[in-house]
Protein backbone atom coordinates (compact mmCIF):
# COMPACT_ATOMS: atom_id res chain seq x y z
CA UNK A 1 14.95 38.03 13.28
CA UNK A 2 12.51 36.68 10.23
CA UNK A 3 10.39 39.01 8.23
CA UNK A 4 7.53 37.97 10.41
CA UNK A 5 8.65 39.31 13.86
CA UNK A 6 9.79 42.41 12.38
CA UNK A 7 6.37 43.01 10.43
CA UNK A 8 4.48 42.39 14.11
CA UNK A 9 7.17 44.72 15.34
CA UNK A 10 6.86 47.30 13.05
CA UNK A 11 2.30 47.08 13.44
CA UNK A 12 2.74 47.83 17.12
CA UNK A 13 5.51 50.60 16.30
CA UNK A 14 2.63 53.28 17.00
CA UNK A 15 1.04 52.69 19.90
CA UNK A 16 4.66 52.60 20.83
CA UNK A 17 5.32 55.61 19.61
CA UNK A 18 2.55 57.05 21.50
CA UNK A 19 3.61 55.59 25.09
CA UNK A 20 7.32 56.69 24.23
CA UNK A 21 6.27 60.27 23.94
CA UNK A 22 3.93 60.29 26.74
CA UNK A 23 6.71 58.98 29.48
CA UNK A 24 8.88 61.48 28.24
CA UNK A 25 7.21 64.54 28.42
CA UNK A 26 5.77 63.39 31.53
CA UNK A 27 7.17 65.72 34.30
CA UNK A 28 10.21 63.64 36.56
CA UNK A 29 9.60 63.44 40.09
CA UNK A 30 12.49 62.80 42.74
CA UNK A 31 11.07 60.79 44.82
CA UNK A 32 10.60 58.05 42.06
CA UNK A 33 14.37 58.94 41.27
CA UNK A 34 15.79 58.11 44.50
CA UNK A 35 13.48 55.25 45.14
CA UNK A 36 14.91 53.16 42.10
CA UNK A 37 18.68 54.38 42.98
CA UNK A 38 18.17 52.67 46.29
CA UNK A 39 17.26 49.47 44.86
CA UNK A 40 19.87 49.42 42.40
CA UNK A 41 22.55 49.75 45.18
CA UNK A 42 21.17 47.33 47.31
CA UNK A 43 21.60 44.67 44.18
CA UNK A 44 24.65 46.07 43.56
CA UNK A 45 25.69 45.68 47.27
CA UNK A 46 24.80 41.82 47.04
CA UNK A 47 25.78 40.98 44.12
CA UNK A 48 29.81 42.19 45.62
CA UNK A 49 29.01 40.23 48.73
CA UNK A 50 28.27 36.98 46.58
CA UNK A 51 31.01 37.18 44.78
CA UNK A 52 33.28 38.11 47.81
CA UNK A 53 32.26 35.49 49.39
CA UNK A 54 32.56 33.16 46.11
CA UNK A 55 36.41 34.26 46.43
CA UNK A 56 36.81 33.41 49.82
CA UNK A 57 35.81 29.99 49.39
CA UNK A 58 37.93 29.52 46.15
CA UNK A 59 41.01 28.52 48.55
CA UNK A 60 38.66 25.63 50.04
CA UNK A 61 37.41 24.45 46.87
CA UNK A 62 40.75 24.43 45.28
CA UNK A 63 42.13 22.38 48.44
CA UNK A 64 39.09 19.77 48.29
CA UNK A 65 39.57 19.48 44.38
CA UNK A 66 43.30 18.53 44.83
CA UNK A 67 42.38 15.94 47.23
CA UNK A 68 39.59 14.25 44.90
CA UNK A 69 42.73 14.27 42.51
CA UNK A 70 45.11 12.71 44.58
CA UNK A 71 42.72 10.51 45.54
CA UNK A 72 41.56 9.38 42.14
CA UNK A 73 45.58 9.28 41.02
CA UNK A 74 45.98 6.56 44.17
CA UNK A 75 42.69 4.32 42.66
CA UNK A 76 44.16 4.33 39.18
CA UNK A 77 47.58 3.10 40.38
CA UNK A 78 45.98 0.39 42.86
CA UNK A 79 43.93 -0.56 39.62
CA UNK A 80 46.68 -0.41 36.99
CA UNK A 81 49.35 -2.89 39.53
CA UNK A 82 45.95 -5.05 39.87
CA UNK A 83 45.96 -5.42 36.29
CA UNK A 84 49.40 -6.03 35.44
CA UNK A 85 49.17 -8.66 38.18
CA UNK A 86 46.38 -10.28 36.12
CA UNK A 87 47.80 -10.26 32.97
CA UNK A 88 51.04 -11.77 34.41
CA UNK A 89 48.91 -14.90 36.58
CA UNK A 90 47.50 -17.54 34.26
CA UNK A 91 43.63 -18.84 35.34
CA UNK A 92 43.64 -22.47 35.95
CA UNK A 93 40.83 -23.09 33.82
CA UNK A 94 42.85 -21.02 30.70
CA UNK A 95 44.07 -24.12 29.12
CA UNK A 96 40.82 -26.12 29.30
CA UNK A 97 39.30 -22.84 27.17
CA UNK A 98 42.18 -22.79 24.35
CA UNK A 99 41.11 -26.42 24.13
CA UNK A 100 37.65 -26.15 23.63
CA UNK A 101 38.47 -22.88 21.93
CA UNK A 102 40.58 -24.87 19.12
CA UNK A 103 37.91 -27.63 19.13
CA UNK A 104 35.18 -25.02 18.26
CA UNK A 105 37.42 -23.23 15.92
CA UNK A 106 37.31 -27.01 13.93
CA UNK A 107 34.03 -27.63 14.63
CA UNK A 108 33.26 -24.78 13.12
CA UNK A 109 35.13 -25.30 9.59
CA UNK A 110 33.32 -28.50 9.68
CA UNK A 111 30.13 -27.32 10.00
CA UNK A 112 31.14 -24.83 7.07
CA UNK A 113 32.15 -27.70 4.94
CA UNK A 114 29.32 -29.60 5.78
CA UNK A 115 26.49 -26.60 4.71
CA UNK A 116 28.58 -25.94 1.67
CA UNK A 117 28.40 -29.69 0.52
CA UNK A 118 24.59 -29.97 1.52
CA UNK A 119 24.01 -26.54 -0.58
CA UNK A 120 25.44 -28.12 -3.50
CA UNK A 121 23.83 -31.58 -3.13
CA UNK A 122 20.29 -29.95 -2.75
CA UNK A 123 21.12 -27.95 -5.75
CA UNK A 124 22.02 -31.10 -8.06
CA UNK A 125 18.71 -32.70 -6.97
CA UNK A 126 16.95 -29.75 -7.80
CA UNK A 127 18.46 -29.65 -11.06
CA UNK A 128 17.58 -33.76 -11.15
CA UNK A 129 13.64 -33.07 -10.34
CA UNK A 130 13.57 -30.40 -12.99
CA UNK A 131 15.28 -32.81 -16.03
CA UNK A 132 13.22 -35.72 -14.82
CA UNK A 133 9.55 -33.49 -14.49
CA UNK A 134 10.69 -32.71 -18.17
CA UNK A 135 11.27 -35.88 -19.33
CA UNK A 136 7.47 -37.16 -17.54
CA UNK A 137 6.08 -34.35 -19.62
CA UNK A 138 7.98 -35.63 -23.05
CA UNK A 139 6.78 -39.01 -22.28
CA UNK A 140 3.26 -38.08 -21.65
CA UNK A 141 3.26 -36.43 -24.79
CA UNK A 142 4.47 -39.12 -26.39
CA UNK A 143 2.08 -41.29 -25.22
CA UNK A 144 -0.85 -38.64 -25.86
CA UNK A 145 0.40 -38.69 -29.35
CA UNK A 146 0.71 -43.14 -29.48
CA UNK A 147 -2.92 -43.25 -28.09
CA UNK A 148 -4.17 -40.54 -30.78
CA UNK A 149 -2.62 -42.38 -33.48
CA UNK A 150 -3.93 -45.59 -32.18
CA UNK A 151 -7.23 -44.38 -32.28
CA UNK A 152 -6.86 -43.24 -35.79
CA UNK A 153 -6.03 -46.73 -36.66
CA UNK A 154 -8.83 -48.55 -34.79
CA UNK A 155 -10.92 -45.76 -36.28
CA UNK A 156 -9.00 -47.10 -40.04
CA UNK A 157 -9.82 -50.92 -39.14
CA UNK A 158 -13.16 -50.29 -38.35
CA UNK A 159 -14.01 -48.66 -41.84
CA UNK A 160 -11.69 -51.23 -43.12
CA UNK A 161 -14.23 -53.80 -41.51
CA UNK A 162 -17.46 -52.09 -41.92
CA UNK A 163 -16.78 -51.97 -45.88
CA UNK A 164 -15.67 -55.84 -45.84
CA UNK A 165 -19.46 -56.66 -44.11
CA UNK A 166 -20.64 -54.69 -46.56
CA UNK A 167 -18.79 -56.24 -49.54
CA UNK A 168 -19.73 -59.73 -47.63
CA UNK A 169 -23.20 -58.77 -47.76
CA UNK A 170 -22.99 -57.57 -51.71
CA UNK A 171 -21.75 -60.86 -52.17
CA UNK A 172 -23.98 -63.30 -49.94
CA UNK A 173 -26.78 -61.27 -52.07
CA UNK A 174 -24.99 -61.97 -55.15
CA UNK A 175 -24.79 -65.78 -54.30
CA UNK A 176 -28.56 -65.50 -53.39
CA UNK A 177 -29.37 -64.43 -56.56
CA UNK A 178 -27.31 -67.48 -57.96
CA UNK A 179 -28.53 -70.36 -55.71
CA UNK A 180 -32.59 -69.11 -56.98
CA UNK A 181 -33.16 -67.78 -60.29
CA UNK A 182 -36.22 -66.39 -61.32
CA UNK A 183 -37.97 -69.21 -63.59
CA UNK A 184 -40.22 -67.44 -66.79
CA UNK A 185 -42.50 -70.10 -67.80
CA UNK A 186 -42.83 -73.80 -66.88
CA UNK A 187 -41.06 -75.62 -69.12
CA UNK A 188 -38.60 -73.31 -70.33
CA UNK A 189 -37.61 -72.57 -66.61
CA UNK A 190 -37.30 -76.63 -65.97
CA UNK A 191 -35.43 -76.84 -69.17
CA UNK A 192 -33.04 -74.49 -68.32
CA UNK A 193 -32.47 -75.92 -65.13
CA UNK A 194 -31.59 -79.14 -66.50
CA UNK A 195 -29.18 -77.99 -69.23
CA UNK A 196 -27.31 -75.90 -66.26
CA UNK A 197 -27.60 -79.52 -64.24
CA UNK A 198 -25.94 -81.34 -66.88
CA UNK A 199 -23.33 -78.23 -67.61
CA UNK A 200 -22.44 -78.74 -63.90
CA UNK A 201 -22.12 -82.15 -63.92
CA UNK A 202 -20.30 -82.25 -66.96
CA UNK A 203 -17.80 -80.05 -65.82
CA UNK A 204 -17.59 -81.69 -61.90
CA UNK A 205 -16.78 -84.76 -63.93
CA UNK A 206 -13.74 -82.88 -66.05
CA UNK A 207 -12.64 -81.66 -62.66
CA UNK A 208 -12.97 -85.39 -61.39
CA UNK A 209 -11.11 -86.62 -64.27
CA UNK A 210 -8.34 -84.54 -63.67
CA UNK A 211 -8.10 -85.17 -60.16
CA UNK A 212 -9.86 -81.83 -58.35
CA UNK A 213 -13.04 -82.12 -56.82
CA UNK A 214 -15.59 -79.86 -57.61
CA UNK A 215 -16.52 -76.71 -55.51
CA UNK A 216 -19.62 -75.65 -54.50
CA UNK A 217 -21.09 -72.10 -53.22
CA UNK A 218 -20.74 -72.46 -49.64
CA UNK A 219 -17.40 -73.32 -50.56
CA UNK A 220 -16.36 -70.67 -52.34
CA UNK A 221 -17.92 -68.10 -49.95
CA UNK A 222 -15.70 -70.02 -47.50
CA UNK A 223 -12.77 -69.37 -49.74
CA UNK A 224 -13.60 -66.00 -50.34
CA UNK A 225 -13.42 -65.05 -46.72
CA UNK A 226 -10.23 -66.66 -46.34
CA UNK A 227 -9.03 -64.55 -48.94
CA UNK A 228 -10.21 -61.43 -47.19
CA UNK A 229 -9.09 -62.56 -43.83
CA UNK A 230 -5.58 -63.66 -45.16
CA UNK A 231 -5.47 -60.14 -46.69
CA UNK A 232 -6.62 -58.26 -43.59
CA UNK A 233 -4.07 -60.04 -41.20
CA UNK A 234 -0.88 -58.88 -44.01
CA UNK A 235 -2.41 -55.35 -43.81
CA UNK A 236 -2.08 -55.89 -39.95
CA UNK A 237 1.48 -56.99 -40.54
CA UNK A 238 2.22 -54.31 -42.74
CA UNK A 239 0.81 -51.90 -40.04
């Protein structure tokens, strides 16, 4: 009994109390008395005549038990003899099954081998794919890194050949400057011009004399350009 059924116990305790009292000061009367006597022999009375007649049939239902015994002893013999005669007889088809039985049995550890080899095969390619995605990536790289330095060195030759237009230019202004002189007075300019003419001449014939011909300014703009080109394609070389 928990604490809570005895609290609900204990709250009804007084009207209890109060019926409790009542029926027992309340006067007995006989007739009430002998009324419930009655009825408690009658169930008495019945109950002894159930039970009587519960121990006359024992004897029947002890008899009809032992023959459901007997009868299940006889079964499990017939089934036991059935079996030994089983065991004992060998099927026809018995052989045919240890065959297949055996071939399954090697089948079997083939398969096994089989799955184990495959495992390990898919594993080395996986292990293949992985080295050879790394080695794509290194090579891209690589090639990232060729292409950035190439770029750097177009980007060098490209100065390198904007400042020899520009030292081309200097001197095709240079050899401008040369090829028409400013002349400062008529005579003096025509004089000059003349002594330079004969200076030239003078000199082409040393050159003649000693067996070079003379060169011109075309000439040696040709020659300079050489130069430059001879020197770009060894920086090329060097590169």
């Amino acid at each position: 009994m928990n604490g809570a059924r005895l609290y609900e116990l204990l709250s009804v305790e007084v009207d209890l109390r109060e019926l409790r009292t009542a029926a027992v000061n309340r006067p007995l009367e006989m007739s009430n008395i002998e009324t419930g006597m009655k009825d408690r022999v009658v169930t008495v009375e019945n109950s002894i005549k159930g039970t009587q007649h519960k121990l006359d049939n024992v004897a029947n239902d002890e008899a009809n038990l032992e023959a459901k015994i007997e009868k299940k002893k006889a079964e499990l013999e017939r089934n036991n003899k059935r079996l030994k005669s089983l065991q004992n007889v060998r099927p026809a088809f018995m052989e045919e099954f240890e065959k297949l039985e055996s071939e399954l049995k090697r089948l079997y550890d083939v398969y096994n081998e089989k799955f184990r080899n495959l495992t390990y095969l898919e594993q080395i390619v996986d292990q293949y794919d992985r080295q050879q995605q790394v080695r794509v990536e290194e090579t891209e790289k690589q090639l990232k890194r060729m292409q950035d330095s190439m770029r750097e060195e177009e980007k060098r030759l490209l100065n390198q050949e904007e400042t020899f237009e520009n030292l081309v230019d200097d001197s095709d202004g240079e050899v401008n400057i040369r090829k028409n002189p400013r002349v400062v007075g008529g005579m003096e300019g025509s004089d000059s011009e003349s002594e330079n003419e004969s200076e030239y001449s003078s000199s082409g014939s040393e050159l003649a004399g000693d067996g070079e011909m003379p060169l011109s300014d075309d000439d040696e703009e040709d020659s300079d350009s050489e130069n430059f080109e001879d020197k770009e394609d060894s920086d090329d070389i060097d590169f």
